[in-house]
PDB file of N, CA and C in Angstrom:
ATOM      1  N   UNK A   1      -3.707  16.133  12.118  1.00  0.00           N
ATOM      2  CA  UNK A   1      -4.725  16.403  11.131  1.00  0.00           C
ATOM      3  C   UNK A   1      -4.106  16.342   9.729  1.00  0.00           C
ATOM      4  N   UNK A   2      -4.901  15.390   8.773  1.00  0.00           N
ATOM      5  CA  UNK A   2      -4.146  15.560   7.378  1.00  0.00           C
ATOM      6  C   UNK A   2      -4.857  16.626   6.576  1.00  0.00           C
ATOM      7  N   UNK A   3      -4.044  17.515   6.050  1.00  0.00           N
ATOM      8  CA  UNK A   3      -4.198  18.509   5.280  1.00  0.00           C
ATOM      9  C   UNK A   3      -4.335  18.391   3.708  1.00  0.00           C
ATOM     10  N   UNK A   4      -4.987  18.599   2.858  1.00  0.00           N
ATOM     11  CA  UNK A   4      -4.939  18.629   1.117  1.00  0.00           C
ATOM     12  C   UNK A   4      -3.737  18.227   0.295  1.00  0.00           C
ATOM     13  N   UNK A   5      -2.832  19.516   0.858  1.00  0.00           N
ATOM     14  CA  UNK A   5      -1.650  18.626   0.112  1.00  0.00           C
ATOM     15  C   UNK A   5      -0.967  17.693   0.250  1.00  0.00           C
ATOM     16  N   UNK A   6      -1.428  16.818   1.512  1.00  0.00           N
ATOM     17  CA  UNK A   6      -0.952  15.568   2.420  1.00  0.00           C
ATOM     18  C   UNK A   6      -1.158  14.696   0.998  1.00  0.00           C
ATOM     19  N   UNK A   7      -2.348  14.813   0.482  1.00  0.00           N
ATOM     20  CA  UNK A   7      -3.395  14.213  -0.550  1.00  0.00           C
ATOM     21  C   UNK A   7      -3.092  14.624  -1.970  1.00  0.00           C
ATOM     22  N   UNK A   8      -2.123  15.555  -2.527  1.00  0.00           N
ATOM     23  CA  UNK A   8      -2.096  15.793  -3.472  1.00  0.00           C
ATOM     24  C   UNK A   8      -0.699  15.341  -4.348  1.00  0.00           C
ATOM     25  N   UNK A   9       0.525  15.036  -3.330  1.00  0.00           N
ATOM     26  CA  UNK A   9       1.165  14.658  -3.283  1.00  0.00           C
ATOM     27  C   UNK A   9       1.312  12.742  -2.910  1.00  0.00           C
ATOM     28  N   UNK A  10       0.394  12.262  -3.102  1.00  0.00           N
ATOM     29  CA  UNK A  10       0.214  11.054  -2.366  1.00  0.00           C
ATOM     30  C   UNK A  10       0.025  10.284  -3.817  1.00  0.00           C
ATOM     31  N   UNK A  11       1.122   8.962  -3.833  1.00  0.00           N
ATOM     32  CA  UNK A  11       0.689   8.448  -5.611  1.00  0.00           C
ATOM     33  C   UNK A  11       1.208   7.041  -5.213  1.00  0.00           C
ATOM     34  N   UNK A  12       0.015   6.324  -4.559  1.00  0.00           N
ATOM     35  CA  UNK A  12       0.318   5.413  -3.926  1.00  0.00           C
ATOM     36  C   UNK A  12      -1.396   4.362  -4.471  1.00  0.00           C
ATOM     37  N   UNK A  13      -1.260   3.344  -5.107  1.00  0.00           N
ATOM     38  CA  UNK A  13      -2.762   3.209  -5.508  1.00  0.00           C
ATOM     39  C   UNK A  13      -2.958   2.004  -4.574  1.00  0.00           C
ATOM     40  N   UNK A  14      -3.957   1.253  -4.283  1.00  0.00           N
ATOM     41  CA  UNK A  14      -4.280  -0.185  -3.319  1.00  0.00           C
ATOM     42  C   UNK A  14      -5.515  -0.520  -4.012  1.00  0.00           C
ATOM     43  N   UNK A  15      -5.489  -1.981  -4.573  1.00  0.00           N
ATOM     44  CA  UNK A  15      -7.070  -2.419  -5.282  1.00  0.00           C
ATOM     45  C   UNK A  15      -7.043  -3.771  -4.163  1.00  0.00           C
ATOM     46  N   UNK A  16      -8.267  -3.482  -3.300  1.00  0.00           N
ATOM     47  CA  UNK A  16      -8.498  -4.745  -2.728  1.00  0.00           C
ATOM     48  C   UNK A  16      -9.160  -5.886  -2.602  1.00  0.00           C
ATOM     49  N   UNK A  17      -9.508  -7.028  -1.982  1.00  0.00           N
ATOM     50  CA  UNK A  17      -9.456  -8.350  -2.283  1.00  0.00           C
ATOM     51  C   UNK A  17     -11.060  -8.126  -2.725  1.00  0.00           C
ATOM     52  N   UNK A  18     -11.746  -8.919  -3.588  1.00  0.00           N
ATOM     53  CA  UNK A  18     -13.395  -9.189  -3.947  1.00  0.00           C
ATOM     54  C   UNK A  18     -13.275  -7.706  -5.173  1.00  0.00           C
ATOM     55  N   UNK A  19     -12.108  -7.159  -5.304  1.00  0.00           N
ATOM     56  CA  UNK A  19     -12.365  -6.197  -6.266  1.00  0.00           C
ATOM     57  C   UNK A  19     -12.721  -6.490  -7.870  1.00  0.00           C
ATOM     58  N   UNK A  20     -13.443  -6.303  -8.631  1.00  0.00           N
ATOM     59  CA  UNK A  20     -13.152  -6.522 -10.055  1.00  0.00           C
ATOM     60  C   UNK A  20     -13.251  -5.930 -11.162  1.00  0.00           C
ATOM     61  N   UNK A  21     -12.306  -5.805 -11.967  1.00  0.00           N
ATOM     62  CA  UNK A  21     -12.214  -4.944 -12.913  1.00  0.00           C
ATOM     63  C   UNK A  21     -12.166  -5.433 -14.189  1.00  0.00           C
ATOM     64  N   UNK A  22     -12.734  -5.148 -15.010  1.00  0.00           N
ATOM     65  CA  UNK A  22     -12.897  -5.170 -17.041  1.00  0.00           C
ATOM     66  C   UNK A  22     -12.230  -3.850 -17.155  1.00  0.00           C
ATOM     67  N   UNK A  23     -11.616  -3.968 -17.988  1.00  0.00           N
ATOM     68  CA  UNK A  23     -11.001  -2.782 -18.798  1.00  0.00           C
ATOM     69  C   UNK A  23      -9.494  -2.771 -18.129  1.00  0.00           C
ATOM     70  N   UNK A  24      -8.768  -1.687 -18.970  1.00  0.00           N
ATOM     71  CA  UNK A  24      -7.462  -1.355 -19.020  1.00  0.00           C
ATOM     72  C   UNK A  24      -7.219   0.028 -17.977  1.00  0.00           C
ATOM     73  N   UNK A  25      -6.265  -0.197 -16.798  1.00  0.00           N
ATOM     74  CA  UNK A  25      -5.783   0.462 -16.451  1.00  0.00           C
ATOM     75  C   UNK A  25      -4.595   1.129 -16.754  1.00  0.00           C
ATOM     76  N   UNK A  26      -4.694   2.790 -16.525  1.00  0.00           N
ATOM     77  CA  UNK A  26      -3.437   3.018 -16.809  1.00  0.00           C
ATOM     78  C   UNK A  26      -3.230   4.263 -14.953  1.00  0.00           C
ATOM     79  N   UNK A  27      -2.141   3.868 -14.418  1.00  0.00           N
ATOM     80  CA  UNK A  27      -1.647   4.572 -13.157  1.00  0.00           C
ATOM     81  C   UNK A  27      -0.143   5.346 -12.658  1.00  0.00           C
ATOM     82  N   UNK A  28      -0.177   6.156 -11.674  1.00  0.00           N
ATOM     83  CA  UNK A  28       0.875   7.076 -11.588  1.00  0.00           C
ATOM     84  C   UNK A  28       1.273   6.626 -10.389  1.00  0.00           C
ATOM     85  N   UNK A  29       2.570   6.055 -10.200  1.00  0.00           N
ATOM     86  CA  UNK A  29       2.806   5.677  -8.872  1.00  0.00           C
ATOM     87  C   UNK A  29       3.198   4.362  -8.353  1.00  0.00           C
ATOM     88  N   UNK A  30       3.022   3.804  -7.238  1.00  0.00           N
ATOM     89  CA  UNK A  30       3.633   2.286  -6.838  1.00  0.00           C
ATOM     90  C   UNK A  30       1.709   2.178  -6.687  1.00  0.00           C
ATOM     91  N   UNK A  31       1.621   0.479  -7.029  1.00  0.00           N
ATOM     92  CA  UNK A  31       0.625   0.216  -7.052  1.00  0.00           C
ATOM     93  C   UNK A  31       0.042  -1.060  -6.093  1.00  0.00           C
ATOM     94  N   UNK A  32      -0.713  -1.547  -5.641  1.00  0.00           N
ATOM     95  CA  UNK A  32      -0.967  -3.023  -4.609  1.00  0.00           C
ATOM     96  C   UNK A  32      -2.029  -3.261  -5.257  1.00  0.00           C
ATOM     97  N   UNK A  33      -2.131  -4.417  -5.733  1.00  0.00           N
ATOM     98  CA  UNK A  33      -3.254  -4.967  -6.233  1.00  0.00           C
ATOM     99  C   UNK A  33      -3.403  -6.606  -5.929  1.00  0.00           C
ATOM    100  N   UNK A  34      -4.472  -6.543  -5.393  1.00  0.00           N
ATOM    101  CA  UNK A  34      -5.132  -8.057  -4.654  1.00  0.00           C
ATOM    102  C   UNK A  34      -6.536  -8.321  -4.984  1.00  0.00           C
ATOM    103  N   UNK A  35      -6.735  -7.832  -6.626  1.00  0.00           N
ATOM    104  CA  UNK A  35      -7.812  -7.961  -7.084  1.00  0.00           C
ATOM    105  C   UNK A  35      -7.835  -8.768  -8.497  1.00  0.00           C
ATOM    106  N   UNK A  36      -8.943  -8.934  -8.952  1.00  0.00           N
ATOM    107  CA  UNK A  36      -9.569  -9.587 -10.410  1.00  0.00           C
ATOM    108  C   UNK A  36      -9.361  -8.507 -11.331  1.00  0.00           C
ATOM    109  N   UNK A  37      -8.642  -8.703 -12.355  1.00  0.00           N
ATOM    110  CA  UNK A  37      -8.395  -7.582 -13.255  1.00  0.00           C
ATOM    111  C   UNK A  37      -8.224  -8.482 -15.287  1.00  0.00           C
ATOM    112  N   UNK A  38      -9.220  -7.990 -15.945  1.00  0.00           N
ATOM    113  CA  UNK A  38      -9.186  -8.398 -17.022  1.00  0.00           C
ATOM    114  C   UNK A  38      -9.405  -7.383 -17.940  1.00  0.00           C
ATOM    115  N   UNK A  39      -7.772  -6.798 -18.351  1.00  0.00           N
ATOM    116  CA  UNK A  39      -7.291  -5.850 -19.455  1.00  0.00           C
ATOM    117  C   UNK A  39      -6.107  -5.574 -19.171  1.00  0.00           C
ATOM    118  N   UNK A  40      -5.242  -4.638 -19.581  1.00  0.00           N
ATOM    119  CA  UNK A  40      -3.726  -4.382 -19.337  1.00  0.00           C
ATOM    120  C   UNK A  40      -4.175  -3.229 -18.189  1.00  0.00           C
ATOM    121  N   UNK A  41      -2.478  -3.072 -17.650  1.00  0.00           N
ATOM    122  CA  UNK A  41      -2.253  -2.692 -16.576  1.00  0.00           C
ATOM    123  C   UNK A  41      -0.763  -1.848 -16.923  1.00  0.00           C
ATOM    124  N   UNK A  42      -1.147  -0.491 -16.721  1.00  0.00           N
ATOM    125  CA  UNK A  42       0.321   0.055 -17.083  1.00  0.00           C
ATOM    126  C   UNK A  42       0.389   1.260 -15.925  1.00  0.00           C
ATOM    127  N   UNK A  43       1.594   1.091 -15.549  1.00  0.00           N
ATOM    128  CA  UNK A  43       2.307   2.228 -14.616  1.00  0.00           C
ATOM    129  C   UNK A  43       2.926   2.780 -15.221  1.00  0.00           C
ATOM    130  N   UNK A  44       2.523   4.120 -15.029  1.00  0.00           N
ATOM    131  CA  UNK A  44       3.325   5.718 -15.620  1.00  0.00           C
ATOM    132  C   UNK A  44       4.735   5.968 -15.106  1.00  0.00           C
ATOM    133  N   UNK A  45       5.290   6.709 -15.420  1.00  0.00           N
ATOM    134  CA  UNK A  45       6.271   7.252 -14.687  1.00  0.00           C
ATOM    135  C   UNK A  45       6.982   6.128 -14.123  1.00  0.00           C
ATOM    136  N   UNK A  46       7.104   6.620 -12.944  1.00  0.00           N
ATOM    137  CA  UNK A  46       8.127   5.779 -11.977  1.00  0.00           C
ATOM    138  C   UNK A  46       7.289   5.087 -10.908  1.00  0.00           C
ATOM    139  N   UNK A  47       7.521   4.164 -10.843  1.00  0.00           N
ATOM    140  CA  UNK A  47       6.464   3.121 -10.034  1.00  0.00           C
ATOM    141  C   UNK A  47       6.560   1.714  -9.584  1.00  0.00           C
ATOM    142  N   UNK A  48       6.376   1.101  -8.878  1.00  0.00           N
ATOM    143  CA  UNK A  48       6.686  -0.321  -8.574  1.00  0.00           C
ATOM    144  C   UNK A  48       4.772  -0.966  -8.232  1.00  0.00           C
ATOM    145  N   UNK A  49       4.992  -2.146  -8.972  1.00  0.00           N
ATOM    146  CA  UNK A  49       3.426  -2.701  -9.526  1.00  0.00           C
ATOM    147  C   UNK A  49       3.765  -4.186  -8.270  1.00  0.00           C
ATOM    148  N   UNK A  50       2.767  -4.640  -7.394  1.00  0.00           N
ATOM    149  CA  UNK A  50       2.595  -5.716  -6.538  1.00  0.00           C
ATOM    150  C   UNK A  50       1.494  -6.432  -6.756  1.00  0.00           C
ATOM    151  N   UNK A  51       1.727  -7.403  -7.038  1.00  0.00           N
ATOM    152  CA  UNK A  51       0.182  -8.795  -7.348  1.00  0.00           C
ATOM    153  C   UNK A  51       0.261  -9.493  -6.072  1.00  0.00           C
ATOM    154  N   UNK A  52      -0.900  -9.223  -5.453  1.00  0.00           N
ATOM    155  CA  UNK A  52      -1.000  -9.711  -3.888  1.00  0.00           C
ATOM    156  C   UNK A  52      -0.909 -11.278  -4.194  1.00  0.00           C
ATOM    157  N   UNK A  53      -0.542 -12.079  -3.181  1.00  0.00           N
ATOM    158  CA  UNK A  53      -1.121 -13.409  -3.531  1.00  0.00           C
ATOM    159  C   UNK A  53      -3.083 -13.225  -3.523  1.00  0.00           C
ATOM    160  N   UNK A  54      -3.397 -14.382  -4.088  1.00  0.00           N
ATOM    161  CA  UNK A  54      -4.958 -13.988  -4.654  1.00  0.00           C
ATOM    162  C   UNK A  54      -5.580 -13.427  -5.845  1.00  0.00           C
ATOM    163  N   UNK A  55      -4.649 -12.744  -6.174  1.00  0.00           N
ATOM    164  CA  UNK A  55      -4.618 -11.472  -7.323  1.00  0.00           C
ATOM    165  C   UNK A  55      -4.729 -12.193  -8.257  1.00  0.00           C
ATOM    166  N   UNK A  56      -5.617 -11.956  -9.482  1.00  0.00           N
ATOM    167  CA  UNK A  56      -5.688 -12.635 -10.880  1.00  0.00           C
ATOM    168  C   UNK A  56      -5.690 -11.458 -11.983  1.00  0.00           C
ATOM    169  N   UNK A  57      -4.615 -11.445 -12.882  1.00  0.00           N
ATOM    170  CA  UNK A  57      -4.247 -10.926 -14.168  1.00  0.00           C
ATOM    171  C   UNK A  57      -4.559 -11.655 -15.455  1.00  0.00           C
ATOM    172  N   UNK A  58      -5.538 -10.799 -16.251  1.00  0.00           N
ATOM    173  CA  UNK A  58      -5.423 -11.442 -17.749  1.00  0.00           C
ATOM    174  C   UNK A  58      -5.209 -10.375 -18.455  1.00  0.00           C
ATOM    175  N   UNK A  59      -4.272 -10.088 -19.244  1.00  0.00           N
ATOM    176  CA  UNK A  59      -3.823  -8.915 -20.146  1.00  0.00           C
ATOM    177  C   UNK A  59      -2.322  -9.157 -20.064  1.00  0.00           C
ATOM    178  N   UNK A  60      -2.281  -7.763 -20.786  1.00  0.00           N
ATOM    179  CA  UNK A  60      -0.523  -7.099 -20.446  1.00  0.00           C
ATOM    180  C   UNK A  60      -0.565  -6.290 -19.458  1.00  0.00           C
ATOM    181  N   UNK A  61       0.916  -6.642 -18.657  1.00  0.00           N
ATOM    182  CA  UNK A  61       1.439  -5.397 -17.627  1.00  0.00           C
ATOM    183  C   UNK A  61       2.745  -4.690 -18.111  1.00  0.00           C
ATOM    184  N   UNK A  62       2.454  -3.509 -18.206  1.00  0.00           N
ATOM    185  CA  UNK A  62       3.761  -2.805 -18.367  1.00  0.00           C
ATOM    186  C   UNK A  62       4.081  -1.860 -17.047  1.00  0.00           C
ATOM    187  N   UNK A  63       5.416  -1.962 -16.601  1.00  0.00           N
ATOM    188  CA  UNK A  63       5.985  -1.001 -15.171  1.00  0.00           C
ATOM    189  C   UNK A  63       7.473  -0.858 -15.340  1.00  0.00           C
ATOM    190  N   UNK A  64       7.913  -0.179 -14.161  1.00  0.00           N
ATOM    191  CA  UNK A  64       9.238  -0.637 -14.319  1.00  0.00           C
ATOM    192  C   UNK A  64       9.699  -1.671 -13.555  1.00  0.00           C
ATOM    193  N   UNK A  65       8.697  -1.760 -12.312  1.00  0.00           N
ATOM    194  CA  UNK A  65       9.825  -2.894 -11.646  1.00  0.00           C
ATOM    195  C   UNK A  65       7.778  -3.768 -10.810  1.00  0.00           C
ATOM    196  N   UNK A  66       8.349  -5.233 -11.052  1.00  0.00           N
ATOM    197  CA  UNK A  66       6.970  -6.127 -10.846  1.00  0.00           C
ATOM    198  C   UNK A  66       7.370  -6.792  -9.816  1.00  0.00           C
ATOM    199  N   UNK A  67       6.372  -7.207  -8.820  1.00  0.00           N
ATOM    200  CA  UNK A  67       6.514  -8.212  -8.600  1.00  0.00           C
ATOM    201  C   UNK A  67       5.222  -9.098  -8.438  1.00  0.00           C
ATOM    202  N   UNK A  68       5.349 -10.119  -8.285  1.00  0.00           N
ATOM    203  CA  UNK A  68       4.020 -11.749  -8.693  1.00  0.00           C
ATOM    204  C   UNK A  68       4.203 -12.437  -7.303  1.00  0.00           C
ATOM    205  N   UNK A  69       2.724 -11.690  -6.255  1.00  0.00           N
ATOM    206  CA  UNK A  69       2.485 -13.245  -5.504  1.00  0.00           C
ATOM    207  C   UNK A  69       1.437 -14.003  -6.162  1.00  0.00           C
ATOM    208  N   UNK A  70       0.465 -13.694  -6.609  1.00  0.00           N
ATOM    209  CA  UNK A  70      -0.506 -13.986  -7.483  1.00  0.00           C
ATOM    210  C   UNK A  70      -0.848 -14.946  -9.004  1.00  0.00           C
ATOM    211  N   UNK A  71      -1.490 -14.577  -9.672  1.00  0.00           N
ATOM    212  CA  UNK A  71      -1.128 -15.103 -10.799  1.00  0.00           C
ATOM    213  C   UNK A  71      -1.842 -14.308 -12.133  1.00  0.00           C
ATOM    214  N   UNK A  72      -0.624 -14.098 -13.393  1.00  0.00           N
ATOM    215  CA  UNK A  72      -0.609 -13.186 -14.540  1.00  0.00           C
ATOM    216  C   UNK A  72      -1.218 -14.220 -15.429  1.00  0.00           C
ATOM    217  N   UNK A  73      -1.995 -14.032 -16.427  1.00  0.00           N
ATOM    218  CA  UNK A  73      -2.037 -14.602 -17.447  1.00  0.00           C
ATOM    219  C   UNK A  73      -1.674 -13.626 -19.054  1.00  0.00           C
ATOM    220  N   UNK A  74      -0.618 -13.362 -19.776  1.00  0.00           N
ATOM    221  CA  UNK A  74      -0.278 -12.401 -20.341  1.00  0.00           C
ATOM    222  C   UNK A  74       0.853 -12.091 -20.515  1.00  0.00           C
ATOM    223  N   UNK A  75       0.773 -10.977 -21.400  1.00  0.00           N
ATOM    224  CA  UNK A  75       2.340 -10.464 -21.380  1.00  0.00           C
ATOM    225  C   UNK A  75       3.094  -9.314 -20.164  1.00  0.00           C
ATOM    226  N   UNK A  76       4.187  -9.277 -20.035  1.00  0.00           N
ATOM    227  CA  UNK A  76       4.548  -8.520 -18.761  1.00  0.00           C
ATOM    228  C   UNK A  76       6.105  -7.776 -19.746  1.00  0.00           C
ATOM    229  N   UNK A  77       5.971  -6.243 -19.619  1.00  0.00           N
ATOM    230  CA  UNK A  77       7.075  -6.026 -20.080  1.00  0.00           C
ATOM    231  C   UNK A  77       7.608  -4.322 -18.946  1.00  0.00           C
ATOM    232  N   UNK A  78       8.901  -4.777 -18.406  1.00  0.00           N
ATOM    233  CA  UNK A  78       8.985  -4.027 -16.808  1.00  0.00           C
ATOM    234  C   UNK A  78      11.194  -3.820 -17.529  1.00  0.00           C
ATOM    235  N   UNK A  79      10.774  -2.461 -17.704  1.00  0.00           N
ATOM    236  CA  UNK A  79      12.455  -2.075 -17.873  1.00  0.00           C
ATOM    237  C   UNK A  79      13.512  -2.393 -16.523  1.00  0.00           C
ATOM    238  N   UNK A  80      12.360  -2.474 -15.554  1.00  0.00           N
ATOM    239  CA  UNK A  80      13.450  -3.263 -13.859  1.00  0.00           C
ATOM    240  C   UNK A  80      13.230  -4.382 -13.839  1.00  0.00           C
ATOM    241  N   UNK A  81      13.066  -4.893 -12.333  1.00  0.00           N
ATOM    242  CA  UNK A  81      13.011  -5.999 -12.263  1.00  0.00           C
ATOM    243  C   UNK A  81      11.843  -6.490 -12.079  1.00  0.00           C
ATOM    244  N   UNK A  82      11.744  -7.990 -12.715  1.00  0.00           N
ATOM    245  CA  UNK A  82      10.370  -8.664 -12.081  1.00  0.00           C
ATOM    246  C   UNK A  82      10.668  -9.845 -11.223  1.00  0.00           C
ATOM    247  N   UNK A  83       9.644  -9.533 -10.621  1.00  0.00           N
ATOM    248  CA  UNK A  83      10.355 -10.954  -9.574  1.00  0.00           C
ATOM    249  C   UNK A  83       8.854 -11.912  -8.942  1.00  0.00           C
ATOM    250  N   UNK A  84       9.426 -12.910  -9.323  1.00  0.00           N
ATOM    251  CA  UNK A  84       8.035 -13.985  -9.318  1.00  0.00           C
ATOM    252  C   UNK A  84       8.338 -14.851  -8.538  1.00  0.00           C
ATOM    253  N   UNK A  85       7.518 -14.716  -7.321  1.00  0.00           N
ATOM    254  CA  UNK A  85       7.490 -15.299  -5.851  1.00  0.00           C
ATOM    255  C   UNK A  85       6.684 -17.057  -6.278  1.00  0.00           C
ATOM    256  N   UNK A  86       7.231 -17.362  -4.651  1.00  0.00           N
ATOM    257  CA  UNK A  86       6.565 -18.875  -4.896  1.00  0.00           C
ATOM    258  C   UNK A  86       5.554 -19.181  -4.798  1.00  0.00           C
ATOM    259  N   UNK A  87       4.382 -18.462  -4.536  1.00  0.00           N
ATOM    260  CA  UNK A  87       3.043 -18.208  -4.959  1.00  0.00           C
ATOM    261  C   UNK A  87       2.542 -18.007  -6.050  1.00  0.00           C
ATOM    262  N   UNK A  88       3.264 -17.908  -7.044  1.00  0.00           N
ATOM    263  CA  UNK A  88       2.710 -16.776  -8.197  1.00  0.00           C
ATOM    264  C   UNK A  88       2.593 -18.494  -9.253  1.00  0.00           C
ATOM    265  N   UNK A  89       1.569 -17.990 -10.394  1.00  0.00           N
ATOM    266  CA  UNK A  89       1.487 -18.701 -11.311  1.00  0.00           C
ATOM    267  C   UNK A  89       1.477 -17.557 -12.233  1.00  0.00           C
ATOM    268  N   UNK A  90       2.209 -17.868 -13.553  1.00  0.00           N
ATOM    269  CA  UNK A  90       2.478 -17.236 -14.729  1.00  0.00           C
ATOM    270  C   UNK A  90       2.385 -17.719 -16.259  1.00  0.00           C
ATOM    271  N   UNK A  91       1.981 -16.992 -16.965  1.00  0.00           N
ATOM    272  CA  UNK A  91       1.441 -17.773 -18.534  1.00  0.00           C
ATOM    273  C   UNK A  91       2.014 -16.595 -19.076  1.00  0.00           C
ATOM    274  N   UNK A  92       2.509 -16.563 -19.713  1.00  0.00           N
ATOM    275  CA  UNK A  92       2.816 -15.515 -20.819  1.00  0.00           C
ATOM    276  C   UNK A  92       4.406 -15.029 -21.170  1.00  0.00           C
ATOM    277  N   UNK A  93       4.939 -13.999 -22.103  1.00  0.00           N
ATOM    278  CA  UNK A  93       5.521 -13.713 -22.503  1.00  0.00           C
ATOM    279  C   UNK A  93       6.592 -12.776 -21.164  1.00  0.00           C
ATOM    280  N   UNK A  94       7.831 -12.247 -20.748  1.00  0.00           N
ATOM    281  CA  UNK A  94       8.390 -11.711 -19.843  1.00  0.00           C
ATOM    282  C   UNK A  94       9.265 -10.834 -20.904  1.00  0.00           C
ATOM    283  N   UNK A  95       9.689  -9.392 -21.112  1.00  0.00           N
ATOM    284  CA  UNK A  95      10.396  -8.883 -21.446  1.00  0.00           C
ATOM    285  C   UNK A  95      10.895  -8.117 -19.705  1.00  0.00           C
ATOM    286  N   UNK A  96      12.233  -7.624 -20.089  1.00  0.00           N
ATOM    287  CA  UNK A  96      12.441  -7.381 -18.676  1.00  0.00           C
ATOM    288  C   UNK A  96      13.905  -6.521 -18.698  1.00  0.00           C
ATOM    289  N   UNK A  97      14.379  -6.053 -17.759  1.00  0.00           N
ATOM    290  CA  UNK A  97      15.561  -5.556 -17.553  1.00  0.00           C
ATOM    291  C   UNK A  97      16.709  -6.748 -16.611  1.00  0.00           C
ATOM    292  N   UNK A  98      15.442  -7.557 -15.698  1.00  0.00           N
ATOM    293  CA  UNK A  98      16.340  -8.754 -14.633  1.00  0.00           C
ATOM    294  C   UNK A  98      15.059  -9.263 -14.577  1.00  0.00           C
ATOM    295  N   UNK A  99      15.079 -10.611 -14.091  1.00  0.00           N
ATOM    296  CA  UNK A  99      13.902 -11.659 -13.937  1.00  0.00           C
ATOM    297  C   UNK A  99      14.450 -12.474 -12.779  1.00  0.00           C
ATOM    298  N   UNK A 100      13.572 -12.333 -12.046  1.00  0.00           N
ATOM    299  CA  UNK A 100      14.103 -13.792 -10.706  1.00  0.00           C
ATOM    300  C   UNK A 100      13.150 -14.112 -10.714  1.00  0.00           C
ATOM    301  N   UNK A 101      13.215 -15.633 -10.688  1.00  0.00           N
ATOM    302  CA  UNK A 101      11.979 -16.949 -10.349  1.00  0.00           C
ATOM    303  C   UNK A 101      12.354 -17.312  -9.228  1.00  0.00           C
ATOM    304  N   UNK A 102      11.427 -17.197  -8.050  1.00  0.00           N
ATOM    305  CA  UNK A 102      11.532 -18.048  -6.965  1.00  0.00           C
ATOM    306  C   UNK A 102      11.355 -19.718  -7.218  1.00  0.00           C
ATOM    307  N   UNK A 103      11.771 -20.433  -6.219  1.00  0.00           N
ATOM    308  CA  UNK A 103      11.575 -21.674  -6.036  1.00  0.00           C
ATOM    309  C   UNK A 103      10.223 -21.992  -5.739  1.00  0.00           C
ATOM    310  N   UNK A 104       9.582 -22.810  -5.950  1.00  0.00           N
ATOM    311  CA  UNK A 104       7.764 -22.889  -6.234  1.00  0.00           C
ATOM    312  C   UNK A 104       7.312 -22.245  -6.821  1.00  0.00           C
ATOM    313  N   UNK A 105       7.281 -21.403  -7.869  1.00  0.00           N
ATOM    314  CA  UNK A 105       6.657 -20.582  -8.433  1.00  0.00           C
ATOM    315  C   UNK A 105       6.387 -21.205  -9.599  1.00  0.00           C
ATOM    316  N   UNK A 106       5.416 -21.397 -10.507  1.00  0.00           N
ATOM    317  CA  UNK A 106       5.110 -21.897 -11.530  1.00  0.00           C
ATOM    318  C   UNK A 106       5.350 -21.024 -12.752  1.00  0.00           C
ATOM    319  N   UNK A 107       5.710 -21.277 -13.697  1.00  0.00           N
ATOM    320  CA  UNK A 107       6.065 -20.778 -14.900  1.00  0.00           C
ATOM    321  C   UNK A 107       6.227 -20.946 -16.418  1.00  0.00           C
ATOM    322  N   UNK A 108       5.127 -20.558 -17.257  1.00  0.00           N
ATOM    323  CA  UNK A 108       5.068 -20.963 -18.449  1.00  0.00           C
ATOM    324  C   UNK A 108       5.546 -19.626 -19.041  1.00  0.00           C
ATOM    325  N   UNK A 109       6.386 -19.664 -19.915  1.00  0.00           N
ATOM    326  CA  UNK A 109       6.480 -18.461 -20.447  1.00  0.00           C
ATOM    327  C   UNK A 109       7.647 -18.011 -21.944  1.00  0.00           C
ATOM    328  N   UNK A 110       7.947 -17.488 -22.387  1.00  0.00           N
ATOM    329  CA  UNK A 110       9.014 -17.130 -23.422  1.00  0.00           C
ATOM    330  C   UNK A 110       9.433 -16.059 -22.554  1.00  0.00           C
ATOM    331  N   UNK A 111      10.683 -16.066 -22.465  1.00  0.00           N
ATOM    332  CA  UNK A 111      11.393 -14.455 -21.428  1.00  0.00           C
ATOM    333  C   UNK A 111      12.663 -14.129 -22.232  1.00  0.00           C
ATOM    334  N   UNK A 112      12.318 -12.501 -21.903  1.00  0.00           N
ATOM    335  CA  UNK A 112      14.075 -11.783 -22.874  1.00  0.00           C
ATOM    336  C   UNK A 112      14.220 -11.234 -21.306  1.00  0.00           C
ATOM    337  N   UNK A 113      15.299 -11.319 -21.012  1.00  0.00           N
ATOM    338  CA  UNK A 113      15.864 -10.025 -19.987  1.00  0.00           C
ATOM    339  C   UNK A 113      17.193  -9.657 -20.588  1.00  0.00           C
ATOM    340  N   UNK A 114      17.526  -8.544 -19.882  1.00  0.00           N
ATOM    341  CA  UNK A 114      18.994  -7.929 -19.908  1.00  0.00           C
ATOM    342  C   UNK A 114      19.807  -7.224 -18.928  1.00  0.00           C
ATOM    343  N   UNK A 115      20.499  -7.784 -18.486  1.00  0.00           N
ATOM    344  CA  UNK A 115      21.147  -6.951 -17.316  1.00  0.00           C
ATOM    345  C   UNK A 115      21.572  -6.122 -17.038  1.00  0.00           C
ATOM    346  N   UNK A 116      21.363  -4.986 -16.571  1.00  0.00           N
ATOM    347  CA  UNK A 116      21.997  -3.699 -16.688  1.00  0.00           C
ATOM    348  C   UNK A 116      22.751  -3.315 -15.984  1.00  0.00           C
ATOM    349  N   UNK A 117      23.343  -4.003 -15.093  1.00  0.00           N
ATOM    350  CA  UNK A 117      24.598  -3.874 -14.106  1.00  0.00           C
ATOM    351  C   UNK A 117      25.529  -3.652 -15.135  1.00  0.00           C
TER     352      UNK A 117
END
């Protein structure tokens, strides 16, 4: 049986497929998103942000650590890592802490990273 604080403690978000959103999110936690989203997208705290393949972004994303099966149109600025799978299509600006481009992955963009190793 799940109990309240099972639920209160739980910072885990999921937006799923046919979802759509106008406006700007802001969230606490690791996030899954496999939806239509047109505004920025920012994770609080400590968190890891996922663009399902399918997933469509127009805005800015700010997190600490990204990753792209999907496709961003925008700016993306993630103090970890982002990492852009071979699914993903991308338009925009990348600030970053590390950046990996997979092989097939499409990519238009201006990118700063810095390595923090």
């Amino acid at each position: 049986m799940i109990n309240d604080q099972d639920f209160k403690d739980f910072h885990y978000n999921v937006f799923g497929a046919k979802t759509r959103i106008n406006g700007d999110i802001i969230l606490a936690g690791d996030a899954i998103i496999n939806s239509s989203i047109e505004g920025s997208i920012e994770i609080k705290d400590t968190g890891k942000l996922v663009l399902e393949r399918g997933s469509f972004v127009k805005g800015k994303i700010k997190a600490i650590d990204l990753e792209i099966f999907g496709q961003v149109e925008g700016d993306i600025e993630c103090s970890g890592l982002v990492s852009i799978r071979s699914s993903a299509v991308v338009t925009g600006s990348i600030k970053s802490g590390r950046l990996v481009i997979y092989p097939g992955a499409v990519v238009e963009m201006n990118a700063s990273s810095q390595d923090q190793t």
